[in-house]
Protein backbone atom coordinates (compact mmCIF):
# COMPACT_ATOMS: atom_id res chain seq x y z
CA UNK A 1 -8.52 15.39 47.68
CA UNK A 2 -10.57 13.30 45.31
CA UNK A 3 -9.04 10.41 43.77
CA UNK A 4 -7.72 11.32 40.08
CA UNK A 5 -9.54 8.97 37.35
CA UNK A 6 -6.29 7.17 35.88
CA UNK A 7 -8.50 5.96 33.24
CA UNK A 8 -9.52 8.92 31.31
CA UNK A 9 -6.09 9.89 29.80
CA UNK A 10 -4.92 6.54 28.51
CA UNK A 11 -8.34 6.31 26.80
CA UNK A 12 -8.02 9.81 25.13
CA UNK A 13 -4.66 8.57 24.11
CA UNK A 14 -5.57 5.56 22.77
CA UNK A 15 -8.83 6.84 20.76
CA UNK A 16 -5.90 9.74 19.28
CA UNK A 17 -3.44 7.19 18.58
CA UNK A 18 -6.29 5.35 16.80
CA UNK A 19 -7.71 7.93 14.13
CA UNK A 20 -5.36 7.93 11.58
CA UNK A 21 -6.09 3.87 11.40
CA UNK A 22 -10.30 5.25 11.34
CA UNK A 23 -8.92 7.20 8.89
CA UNK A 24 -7.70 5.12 6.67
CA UNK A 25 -10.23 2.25 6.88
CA UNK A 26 -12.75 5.14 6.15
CA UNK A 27 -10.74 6.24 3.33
CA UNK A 28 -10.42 2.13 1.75
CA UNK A 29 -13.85 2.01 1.62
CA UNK A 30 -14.66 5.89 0.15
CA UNK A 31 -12.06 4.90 -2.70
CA UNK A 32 -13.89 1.56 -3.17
CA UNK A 33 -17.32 3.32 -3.57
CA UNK A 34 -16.55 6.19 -5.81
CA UNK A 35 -12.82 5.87 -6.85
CA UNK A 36 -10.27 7.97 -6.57
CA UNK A 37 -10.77 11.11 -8.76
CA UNK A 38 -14.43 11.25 -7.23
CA UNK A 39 -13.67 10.97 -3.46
CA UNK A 40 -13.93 13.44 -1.66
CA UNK A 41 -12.18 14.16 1.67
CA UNK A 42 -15.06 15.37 3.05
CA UNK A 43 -16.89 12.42 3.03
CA UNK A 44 -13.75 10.02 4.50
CA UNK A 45 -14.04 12.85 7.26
CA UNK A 46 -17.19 12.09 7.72
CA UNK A 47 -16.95 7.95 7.38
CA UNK A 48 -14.07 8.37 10.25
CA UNK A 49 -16.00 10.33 12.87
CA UNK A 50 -14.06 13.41 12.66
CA UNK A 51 -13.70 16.51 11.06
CA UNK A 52 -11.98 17.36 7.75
CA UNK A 53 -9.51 19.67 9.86
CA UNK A 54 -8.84 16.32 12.26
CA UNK A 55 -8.05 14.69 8.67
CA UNK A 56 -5.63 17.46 7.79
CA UNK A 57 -3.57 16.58 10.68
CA UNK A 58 -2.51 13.29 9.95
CA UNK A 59 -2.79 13.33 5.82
CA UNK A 60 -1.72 16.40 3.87
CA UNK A 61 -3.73 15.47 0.66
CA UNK A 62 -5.93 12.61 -0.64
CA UNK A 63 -2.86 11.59 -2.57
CA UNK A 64 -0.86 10.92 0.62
CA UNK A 65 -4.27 9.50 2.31
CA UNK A 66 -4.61 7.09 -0.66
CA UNK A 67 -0.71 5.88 -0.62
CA UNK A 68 -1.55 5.62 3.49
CA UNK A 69 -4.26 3.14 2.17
CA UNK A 70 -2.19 1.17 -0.09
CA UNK A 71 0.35 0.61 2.68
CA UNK A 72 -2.15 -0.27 5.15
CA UNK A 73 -3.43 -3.05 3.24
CA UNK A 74 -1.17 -4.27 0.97
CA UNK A 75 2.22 -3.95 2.49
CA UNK A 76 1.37 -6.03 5.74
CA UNK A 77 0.69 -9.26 3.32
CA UNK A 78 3.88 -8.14 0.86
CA UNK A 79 5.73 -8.25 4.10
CA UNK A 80 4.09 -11.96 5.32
CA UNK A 81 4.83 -13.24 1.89
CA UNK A 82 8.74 -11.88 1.63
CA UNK A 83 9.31 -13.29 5.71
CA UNK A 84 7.77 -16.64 4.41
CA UNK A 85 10.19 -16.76 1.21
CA UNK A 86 13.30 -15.63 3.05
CA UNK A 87 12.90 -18.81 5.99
CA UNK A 88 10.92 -21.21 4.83
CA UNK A 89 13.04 -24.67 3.91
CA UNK A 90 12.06 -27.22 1.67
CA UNK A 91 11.35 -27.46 -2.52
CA UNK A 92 10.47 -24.37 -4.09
CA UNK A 93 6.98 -25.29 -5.30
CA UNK A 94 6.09 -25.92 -1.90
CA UNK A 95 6.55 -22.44 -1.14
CA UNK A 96 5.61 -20.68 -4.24
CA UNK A 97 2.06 -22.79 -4.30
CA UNK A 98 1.76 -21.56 -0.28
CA UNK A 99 2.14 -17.90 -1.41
CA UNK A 100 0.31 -17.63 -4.26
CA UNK A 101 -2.54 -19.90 -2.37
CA UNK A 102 -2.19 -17.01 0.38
CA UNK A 103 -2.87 -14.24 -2.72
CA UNK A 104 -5.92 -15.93 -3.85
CA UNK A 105 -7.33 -15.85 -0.67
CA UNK A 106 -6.88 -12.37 0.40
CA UNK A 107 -8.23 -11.30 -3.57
CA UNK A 108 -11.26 -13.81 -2.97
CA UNK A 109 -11.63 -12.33 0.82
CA UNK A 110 -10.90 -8.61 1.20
CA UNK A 111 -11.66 -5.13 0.23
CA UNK A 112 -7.94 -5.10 -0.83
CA UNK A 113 -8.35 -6.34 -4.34
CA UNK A 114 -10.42 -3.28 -5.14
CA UNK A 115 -6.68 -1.11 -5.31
CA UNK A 116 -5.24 -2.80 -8.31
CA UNK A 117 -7.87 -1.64 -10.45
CA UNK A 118 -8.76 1.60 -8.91
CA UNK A 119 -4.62 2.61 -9.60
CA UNK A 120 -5.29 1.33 -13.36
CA UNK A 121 -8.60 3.23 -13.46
CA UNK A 122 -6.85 6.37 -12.43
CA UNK A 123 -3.40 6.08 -13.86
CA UNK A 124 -3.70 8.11 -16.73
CA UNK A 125 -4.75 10.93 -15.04
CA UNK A 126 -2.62 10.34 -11.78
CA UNK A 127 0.80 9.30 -13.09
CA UNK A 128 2.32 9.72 -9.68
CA UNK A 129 -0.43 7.46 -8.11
CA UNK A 130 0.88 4.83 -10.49
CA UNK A 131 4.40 5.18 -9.77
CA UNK A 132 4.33 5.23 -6.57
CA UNK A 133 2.29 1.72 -6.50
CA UNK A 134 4.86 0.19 -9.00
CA UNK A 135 7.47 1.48 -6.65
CA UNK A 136 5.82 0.04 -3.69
CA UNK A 137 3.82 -2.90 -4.29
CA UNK A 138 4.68 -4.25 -8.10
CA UNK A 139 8.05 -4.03 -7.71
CA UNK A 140 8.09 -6.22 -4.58
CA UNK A 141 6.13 -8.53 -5.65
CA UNK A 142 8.26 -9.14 -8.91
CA UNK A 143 11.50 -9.39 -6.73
CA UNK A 144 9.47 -11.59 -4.59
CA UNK A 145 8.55 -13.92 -6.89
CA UNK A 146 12.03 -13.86 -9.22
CA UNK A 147 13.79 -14.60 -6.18
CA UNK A 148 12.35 -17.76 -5.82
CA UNK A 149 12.11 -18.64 -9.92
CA UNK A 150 15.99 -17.94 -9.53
CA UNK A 151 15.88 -20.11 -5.94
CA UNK A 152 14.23 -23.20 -7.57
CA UNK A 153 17.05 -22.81 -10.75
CA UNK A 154 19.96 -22.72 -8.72
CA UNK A 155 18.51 -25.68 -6.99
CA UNK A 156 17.91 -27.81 -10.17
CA UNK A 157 13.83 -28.10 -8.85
CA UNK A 158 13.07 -25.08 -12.13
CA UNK A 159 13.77 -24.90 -15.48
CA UNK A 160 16.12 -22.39 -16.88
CA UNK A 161 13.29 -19.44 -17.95
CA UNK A 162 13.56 -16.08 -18.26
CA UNK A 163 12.53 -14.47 -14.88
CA UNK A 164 11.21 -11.31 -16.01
CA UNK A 165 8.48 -12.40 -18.39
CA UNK A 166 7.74 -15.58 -16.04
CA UNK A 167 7.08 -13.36 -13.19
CA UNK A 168 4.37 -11.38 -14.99
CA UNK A 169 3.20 -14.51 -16.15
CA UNK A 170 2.80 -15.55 -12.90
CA UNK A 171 1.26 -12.65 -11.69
CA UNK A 172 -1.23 -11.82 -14.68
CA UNK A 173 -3.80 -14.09 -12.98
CA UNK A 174 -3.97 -12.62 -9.39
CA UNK A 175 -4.26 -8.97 -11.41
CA UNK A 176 -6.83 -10.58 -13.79
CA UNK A 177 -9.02 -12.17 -10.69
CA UNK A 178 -8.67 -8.72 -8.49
CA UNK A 179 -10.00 -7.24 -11.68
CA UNK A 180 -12.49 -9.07 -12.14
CA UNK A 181 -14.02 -9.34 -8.85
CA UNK A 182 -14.28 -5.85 -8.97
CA UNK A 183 -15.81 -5.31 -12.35
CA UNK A 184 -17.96 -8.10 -13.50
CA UNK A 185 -18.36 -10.54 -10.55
CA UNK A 186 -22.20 -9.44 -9.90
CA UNK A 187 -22.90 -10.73 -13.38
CA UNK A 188 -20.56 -13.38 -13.54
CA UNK A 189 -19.17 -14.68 -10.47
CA UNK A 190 -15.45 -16.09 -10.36
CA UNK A 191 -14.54 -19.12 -8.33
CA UNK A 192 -10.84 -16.93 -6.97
CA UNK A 193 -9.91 -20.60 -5.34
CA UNK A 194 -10.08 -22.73 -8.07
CA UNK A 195 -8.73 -20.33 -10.36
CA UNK A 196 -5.65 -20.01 -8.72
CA UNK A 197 -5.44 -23.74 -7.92
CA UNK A 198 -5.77 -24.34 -11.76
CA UNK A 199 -2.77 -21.31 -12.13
CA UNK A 200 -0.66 -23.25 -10.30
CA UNK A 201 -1.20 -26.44 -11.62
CA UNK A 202 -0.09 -25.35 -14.50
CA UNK A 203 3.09 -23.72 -13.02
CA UNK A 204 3.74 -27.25 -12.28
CA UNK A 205 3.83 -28.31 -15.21
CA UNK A 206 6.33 -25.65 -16.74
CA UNK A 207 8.73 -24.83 -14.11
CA UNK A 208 9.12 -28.10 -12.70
CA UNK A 209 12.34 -29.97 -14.15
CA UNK A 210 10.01 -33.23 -14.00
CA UNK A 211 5.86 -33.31 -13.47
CA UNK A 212 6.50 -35.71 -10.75
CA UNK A 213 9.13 -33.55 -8.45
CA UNK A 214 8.06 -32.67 -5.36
């Protein structure tokens, strides 16, 4: 009796167990090229290697295929961010400079700051797209960073402030720099780094009871 090839199966498996991620990185950069209203899952069929019916399988509609996307890139680096704020010791600052240093990078780095403005593009037309992403990823981030606006008040390090608008304040820049990577960096490029160094800088200056705390 010839000796079975233990190999083959475990490789089948693992190329299955692998498509919907295919699918999915296909799909990021389909969205990126055309946006959403114009993709078509045809072609993130085709980008993946497999066949539209394959794509059926593991996403019902481009709507679940595009919140698959969302959660594929986003929510990984949400989840970083919230793990850093819950355990992290030391002053506040510290470890609202570290996570807003680790935004700036992955806008300045990745495909993933091509989402924000694809959900704004399309939100008008796709109101569930919108809620879902405010649900999911603005949300988060909001109670991410009021949590630690209310950490650094209870701890005397912040000024009293109100946490709602200072949380959009603090995130208008990261939106504005996704944005505008995405629109008009191929005319006029934007230094993502030193923007966000200048952004908090100035978050320094405001939140901090004194200019010279730590």
């Amino acid at each position: 009796m010839p000796p079975s090839d233990s190999t083959d199966q475990p490789r089948w498996r693992r190329r299955k167990d692998d498509r919907p991620q295919e699918i999915v990185a296909a799909a990021m950069d389909v969205f990126a090229e055309r946006g959403y209203a114009a993709a078509r899952l045809d072609d993130v069929a085709h980008r993946a290697g497999v066949s539209k019916g394959t794509l059926y399988l593991y996403f019902a509609s481009k709507e679940e295929l595009f919140k698959a996307v969302v959660r594929a890139a986003i929510l990984p680096n949400l989840e970083r961010a919230e793990r850093l704020a819950e355990g992290a010791p030391g002053p506040t600052m510290a470890l609202l400079d570290r996570i807003l240093a680790m935004a700036g990078e992955m806008i300045a780095t990745s495909q993933v700051a091509i989402i924000p403005k694809l959900v704004i593009a399309e939100a008008g037309n796709f109101p569930e797209l919108a809620a879902f992403y405010h649900r999911e990823v603005i949300q988060r981030v909001f109670g991410l960073l009021g949590g630690l606006l209310e950490r650094g008040m209870a701890r005397g390090e912040f000024r009293p402030l109100p946490i709602d608008h200072t949380v959009r304040l603090i995130a208008a820049p990261l939106l504005m720099s996704a944005m505008w990577r995405n629109s008009f960096d191929a005319v006029a490029p934007l230094d993502v780094a030193a923007l966000i160094a200048t952004h908090r800088d100035h978050l320094r200056r405001v939140l901090l009871v004194t200019e010279d705390a730590p």
